[in-house]
N, C-alpha and C. Protein backbone atom coordinates (compact mmCIF):
# COMPACT_ATOMS: atom_id res chain seq x y z
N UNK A 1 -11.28 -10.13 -13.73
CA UNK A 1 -10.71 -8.80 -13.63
C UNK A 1 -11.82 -7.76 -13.75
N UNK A 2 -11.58 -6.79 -13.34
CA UNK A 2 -12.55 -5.69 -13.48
C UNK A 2 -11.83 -4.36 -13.58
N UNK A 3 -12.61 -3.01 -13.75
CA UNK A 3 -11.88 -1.77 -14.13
C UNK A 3 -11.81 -0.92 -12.91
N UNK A 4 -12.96 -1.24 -11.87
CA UNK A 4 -13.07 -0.33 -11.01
C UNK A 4 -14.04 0.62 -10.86
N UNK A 5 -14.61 0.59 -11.88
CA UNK A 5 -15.64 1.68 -12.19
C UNK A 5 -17.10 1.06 -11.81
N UNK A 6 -17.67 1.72 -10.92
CA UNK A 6 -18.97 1.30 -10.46
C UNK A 6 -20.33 1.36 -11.75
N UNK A 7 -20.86 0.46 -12.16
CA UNK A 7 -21.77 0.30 -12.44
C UNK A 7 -23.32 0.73 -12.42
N UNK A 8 -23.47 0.14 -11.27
CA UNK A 8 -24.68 0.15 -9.98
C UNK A 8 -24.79 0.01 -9.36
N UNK A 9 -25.64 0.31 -8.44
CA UNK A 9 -25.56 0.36 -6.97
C UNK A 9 -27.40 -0.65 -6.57
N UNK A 10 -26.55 -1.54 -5.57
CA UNK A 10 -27.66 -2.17 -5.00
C UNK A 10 -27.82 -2.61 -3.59
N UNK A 11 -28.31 -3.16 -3.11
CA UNK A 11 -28.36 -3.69 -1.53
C UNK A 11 -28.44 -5.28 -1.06
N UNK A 12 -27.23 -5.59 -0.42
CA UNK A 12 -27.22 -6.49 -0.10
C UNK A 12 -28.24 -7.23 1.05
N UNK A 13 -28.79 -8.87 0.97
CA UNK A 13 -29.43 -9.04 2.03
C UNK A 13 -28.93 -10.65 2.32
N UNK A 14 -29.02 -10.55 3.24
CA UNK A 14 -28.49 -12.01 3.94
C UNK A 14 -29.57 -13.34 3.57
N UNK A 15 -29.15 -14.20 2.98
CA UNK A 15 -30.16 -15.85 3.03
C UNK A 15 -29.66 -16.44 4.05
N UNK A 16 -28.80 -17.32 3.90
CA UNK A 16 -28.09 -18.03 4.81
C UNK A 16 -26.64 -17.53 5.03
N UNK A 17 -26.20 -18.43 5.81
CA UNK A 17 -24.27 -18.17 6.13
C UNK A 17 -23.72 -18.10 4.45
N UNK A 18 -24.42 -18.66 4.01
CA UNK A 18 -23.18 -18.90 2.42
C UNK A 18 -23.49 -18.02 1.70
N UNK A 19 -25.06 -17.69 1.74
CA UNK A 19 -25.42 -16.95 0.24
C UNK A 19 -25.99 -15.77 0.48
N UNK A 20 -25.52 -14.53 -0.24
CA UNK A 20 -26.20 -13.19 0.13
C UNK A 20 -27.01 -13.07 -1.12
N UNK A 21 -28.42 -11.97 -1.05
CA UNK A 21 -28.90 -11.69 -2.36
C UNK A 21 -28.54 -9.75 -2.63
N UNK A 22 -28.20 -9.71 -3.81
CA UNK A 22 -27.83 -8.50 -4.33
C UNK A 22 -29.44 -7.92 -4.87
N UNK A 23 -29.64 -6.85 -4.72
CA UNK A 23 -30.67 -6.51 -5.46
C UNK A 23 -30.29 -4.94 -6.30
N UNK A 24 -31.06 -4.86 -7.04
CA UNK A 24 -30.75 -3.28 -7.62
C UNK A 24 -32.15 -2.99 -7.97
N UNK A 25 -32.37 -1.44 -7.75
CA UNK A 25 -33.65 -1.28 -7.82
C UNK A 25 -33.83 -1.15 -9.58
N UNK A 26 -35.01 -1.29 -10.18
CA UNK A 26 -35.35 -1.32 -11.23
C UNK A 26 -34.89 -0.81 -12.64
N UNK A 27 -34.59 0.38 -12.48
CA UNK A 27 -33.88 1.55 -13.36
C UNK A 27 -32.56 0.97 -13.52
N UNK A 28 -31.75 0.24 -12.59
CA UNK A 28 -30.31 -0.14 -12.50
C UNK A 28 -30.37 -1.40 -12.82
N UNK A 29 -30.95 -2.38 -12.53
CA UNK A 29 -30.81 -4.04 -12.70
C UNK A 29 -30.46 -4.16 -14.12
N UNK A 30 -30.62 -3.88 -15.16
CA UNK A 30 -30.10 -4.35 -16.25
C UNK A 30 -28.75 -4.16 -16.71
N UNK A 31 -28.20 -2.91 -16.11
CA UNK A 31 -26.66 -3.23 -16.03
C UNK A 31 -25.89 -3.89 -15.69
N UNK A 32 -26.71 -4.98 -14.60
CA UNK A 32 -25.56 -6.11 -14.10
C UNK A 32 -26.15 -7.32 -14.46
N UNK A 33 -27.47 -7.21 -14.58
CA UNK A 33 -28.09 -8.68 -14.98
C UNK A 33 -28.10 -9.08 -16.42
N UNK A 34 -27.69 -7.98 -17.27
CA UNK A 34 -28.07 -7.88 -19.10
C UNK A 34 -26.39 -8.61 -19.48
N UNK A 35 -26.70 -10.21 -19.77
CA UNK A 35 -25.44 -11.12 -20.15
C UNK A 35 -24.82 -11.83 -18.75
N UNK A 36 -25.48 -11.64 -17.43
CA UNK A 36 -24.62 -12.64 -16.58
C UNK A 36 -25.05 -13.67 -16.34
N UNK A 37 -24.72 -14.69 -16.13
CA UNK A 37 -24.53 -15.66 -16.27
C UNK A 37 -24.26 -16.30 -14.96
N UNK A 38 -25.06 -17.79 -14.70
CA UNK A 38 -24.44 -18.44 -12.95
C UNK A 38 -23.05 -18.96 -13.55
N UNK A 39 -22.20 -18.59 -12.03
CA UNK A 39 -20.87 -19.09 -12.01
C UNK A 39 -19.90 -17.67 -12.51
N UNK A 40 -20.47 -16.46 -13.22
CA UNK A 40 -19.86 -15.24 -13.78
C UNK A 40 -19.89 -14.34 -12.05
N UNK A 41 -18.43 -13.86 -12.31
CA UNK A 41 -17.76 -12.79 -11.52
C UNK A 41 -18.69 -11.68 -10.94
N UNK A 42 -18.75 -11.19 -10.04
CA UNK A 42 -19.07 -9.57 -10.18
C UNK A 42 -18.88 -9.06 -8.95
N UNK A 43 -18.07 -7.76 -8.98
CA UNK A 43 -17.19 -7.29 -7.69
C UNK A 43 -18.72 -6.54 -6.98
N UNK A 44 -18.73 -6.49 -5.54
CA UNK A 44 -19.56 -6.12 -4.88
C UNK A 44 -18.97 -5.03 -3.63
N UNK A 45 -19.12 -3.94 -4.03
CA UNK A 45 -18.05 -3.12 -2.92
C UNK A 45 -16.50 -3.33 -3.72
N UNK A 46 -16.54 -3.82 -4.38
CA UNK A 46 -14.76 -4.29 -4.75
C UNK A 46 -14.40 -5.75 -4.28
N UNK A 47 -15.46 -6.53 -3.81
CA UNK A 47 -14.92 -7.85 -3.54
C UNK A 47 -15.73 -8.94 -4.53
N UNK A 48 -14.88 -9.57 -5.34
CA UNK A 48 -15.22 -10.64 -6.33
C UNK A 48 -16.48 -11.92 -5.56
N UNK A 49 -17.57 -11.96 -6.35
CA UNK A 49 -18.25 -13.00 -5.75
C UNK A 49 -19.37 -13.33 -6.97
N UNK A 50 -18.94 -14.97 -7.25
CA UNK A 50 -19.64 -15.83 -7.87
C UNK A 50 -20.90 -15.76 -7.73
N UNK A 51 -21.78 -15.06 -9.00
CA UNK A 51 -23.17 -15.88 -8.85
C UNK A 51 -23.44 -17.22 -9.18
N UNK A 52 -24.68 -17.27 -8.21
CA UNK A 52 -24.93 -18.50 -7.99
C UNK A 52 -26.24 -19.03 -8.61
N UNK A 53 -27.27 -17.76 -8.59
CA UNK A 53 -28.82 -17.77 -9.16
C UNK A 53 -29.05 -16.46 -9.64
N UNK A 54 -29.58 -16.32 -10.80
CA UNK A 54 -29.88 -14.83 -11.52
C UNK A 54 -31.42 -14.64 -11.00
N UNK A 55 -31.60 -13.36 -10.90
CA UNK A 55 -33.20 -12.73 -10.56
C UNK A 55 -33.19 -11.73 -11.79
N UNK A 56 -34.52 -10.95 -11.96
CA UNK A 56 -34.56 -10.12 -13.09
C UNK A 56 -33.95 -8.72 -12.36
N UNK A 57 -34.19 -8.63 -11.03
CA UNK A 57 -33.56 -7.60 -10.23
C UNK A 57 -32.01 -7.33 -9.56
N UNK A 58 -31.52 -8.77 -9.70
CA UNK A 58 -30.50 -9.05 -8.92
C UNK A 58 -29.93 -10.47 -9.44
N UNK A 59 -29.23 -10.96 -7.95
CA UNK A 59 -28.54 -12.05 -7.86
C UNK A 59 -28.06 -12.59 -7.03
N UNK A 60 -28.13 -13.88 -6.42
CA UNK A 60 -27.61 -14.42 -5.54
C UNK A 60 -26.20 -14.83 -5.43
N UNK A 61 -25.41 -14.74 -4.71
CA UNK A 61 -23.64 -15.09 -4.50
C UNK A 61 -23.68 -15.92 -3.56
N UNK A 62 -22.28 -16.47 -4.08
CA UNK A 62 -21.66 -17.45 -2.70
C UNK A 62 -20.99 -16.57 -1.85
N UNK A 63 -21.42 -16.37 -0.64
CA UNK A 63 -19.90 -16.01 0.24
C UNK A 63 -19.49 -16.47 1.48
N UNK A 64 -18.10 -16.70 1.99
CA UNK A 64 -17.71 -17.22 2.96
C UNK A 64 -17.50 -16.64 4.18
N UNK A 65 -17.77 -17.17 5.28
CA UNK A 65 -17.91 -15.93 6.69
C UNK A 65 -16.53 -15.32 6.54
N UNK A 66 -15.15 -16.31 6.64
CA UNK A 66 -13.89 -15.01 5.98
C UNK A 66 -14.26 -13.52 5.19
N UNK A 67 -14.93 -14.11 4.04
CA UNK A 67 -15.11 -13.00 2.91
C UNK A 67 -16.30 -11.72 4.19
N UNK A 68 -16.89 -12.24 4.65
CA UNK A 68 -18.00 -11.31 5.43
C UNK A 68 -16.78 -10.35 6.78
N UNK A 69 -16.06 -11.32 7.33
CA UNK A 69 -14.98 -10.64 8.01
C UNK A 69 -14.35 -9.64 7.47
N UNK A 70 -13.09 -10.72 6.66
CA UNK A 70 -11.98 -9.72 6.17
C UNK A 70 -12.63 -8.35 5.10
N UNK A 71 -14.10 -8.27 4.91
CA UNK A 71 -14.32 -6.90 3.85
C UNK A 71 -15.22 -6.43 4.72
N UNK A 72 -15.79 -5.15 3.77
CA UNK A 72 -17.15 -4.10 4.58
C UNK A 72 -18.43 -5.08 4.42
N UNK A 73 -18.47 -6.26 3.39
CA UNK A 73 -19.66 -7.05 3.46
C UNK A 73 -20.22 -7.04 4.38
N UNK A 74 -20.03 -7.48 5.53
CA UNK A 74 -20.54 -8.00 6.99
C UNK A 74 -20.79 -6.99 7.17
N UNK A 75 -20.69 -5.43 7.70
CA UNK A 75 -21.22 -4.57 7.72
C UNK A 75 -22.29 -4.03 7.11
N UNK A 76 -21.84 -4.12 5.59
CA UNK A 76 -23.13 -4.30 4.74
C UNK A 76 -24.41 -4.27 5.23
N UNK A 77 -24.01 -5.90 5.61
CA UNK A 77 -25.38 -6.93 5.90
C UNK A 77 -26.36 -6.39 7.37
N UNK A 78 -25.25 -5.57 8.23
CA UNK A 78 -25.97 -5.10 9.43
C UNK A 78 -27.07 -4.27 8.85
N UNK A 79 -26.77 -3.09 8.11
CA UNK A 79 -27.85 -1.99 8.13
C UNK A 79 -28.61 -2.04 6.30
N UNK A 80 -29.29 -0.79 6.11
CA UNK A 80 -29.28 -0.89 4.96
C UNK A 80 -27.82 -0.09 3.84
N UNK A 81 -27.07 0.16 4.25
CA UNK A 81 -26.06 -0.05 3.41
C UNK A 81 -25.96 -0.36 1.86
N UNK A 82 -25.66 0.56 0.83
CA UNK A 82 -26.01 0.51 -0.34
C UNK A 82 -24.55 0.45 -0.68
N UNK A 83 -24.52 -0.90 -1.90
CA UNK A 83 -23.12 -1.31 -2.47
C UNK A 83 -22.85 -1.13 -3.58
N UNK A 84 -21.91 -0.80 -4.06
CA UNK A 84 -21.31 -0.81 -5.65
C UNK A 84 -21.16 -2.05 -6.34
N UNK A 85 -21.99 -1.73 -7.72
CA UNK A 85 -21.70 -3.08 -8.63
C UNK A 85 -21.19 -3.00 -9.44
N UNK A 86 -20.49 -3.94 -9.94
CA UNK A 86 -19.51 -4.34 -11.38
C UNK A 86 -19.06 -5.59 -11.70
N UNK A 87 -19.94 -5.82 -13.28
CA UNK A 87 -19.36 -6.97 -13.73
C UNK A 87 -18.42 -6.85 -14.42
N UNK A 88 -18.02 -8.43 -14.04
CA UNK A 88 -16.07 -8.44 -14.56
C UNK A 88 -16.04 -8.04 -16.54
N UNK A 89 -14.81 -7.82 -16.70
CA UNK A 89 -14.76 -7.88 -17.92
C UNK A 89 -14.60 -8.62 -18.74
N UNK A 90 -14.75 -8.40 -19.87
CA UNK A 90 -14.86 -9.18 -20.99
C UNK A 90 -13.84 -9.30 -22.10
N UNK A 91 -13.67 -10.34 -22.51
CA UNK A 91 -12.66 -9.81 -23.73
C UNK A 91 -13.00 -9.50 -24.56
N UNK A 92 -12.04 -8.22 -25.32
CA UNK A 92 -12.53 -7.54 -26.35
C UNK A 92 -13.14 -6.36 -26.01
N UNK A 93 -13.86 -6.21 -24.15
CA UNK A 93 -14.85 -5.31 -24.18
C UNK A 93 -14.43 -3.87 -23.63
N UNK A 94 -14.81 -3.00 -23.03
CA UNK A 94 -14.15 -1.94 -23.68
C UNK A 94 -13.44 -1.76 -21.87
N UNK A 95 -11.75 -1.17 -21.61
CA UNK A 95 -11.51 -1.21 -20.95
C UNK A 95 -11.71 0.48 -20.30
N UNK A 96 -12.74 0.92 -19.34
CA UNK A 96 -12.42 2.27 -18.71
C UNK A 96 -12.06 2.83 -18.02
N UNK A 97 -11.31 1.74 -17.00
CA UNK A 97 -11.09 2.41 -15.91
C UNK A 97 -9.14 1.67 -15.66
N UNK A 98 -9.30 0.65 -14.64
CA UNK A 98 -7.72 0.04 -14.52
C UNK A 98 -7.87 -1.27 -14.22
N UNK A 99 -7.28 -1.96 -14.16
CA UNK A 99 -7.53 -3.58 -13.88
C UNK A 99 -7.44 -3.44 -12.40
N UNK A 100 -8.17 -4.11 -11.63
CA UNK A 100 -8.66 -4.51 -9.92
C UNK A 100 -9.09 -5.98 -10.42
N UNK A 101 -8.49 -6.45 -9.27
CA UNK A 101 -8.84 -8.29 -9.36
C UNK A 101 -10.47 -8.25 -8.42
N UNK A 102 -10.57 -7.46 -6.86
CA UNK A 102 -11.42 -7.31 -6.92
C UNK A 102 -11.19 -8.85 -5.40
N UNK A 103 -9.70 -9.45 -5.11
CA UNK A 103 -9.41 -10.14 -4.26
C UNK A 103 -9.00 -8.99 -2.96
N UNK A 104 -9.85 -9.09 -1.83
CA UNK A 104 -9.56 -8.30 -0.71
C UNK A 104 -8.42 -8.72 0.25
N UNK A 105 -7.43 -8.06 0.48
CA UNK A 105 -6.45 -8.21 1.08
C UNK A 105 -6.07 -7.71 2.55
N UNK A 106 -7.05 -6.55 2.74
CA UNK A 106 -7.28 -5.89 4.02
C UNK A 106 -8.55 -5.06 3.90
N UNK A 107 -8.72 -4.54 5.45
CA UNK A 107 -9.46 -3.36 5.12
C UNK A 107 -8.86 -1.89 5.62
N UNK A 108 -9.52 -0.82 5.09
CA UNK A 108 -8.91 -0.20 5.50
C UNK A 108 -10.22 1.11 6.09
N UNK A 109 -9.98 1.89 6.47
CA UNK A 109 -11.04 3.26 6.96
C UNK A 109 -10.42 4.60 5.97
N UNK A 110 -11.45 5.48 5.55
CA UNK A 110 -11.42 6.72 5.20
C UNK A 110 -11.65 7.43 6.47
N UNK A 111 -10.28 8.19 6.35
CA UNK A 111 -10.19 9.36 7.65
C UNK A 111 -11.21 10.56 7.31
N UNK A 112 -10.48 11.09 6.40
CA UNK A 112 -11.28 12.97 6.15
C UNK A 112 -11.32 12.47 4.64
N UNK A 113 -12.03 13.22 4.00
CA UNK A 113 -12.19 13.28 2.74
C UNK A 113 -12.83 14.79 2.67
N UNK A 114 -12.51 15.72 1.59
CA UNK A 114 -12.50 16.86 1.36
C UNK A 114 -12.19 17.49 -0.45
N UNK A 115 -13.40 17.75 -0.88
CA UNK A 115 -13.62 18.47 -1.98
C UNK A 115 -12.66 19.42 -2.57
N UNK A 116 -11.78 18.92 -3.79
CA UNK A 116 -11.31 20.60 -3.92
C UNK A 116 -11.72 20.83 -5.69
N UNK A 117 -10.50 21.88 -6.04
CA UNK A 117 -11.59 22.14 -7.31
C UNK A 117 -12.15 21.15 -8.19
N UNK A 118 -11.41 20.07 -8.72
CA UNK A 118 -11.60 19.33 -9.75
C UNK A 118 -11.11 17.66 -9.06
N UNK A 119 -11.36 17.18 -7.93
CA UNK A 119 -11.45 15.98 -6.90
C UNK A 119 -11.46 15.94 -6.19
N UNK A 120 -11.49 14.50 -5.23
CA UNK A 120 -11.49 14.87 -3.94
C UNK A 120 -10.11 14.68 -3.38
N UNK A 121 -9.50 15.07 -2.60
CA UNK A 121 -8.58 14.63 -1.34
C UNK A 121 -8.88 13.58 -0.14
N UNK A 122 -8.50 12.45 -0.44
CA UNK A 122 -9.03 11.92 1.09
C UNK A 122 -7.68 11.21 1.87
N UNK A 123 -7.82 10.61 3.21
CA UNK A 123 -6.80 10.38 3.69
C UNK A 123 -7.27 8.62 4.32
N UNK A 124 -6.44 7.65 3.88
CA UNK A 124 -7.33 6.52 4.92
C UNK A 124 -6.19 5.61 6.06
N UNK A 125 -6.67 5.14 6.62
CA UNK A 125 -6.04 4.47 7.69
C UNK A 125 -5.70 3.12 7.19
N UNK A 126 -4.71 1.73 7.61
CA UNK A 126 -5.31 0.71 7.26
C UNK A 126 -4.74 0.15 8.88
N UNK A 127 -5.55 -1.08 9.09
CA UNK A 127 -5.17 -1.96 10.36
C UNK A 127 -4.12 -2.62 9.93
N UNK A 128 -3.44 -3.15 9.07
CA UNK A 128 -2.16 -3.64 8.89
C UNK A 128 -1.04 -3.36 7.67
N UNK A 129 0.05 -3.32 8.30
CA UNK A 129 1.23 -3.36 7.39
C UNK A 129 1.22 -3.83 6.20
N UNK A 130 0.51 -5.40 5.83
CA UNK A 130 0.43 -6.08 5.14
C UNK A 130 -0.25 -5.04 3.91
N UNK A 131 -0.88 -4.03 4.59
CA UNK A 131 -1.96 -3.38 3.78
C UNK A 131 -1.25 -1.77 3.15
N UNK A 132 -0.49 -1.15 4.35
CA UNK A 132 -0.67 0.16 4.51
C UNK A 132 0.43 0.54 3.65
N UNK A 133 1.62 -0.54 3.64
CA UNK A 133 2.69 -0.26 2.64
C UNK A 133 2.08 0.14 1.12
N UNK A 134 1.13 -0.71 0.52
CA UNK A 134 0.96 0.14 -0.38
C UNK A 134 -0.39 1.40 -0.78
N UNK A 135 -0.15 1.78 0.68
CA UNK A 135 -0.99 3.24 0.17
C UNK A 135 0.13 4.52 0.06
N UNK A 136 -0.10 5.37 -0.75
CA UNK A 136 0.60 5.73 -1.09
C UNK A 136 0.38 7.61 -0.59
N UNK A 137 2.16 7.95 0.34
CA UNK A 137 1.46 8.87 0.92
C UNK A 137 1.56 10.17 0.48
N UNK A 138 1.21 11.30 0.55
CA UNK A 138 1.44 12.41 0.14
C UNK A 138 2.62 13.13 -0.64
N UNK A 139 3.21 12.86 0.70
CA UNK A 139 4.74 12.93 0.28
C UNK A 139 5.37 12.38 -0.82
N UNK A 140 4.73 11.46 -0.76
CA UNK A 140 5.78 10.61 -1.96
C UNK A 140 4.94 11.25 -3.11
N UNK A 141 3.46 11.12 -3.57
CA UNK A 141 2.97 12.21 -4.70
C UNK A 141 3.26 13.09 -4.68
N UNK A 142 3.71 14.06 -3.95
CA UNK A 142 4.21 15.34 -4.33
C UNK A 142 5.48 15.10 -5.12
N UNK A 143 6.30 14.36 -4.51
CA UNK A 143 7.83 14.35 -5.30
C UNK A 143 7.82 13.58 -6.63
N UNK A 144 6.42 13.51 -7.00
CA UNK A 144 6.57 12.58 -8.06
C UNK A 144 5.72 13.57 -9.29
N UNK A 145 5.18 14.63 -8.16
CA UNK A 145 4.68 15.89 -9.18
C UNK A 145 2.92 15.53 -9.38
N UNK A 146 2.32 14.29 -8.71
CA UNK A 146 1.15 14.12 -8.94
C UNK A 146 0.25 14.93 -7.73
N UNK A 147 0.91 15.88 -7.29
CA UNK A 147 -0.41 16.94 -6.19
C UNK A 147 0.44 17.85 -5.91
């Protein structure tokens, strides 16, 4: 499980079909590397993936060409593309944000996104039903008094 709350930010790079390496530049690596452990969780973009080998900078994951499809991973991997990190939680440890499993179910696109006083507004698309039912639309926050 995880909270959602980004960590750090690092860059993914391709080894082979199975295994990507995470890196974080120097200043950041100890937030994800300080207690993990091979075989321990850590969401990448929001998608859960097993390390496999610890670096002092990073870490190597398993991932499956599905997992490179169905998320922004594979995109990722085209350019340099900088990803969000977070290791899973802990028990006992302190909860800040909301529980995310961090299992990808679709993807989806950010339409507009737009600044106002105190957040942002954004609007996103998704390619399937399976997905779009639960985004939740305007309308329905307004009548619920949350905008």
């Amino acid at each position: 499980m995880f909270t959602g709350l980004v960590q750090a930010v690092g860059k993914l790079e391709r080894i082979d079909n199975e295994h990507v390496r995470i890196l974080c530049d120097q200043s950041q690596a100890h937030l994800i590397t300080t207690g993990l452990e091979i075989g321990d969780s850590v969401a990448v973009d929001g998608i859960c993936l097993t390390a496999t080998e610890l670096m002092p900078l990073g870490f190597v994951a398993a991932v499956s060409p599905e997992t490179l499809i169905r998320s922004t991973l594979g995109e990722s991997l085209q350019g340099s593309k900088a990803v969000n990190l977070e290791t899973s939680l802990r028990v006992g440890g302190k909860l800040g944000g909301h529980f995310v499993t961090g299992h990808v179910d679709g993807i989806g696109k950010l339409k507009t996104s737009a600044r106002s006083a105190s957040s942002w507004e954004m609007t996103f698309t998704a390619q399937s039903d399976r997905v779009s039912r639960y985004i939740c639309a305007r309308a329905v926050l307004r009548s619920m008094g949350l905008v």
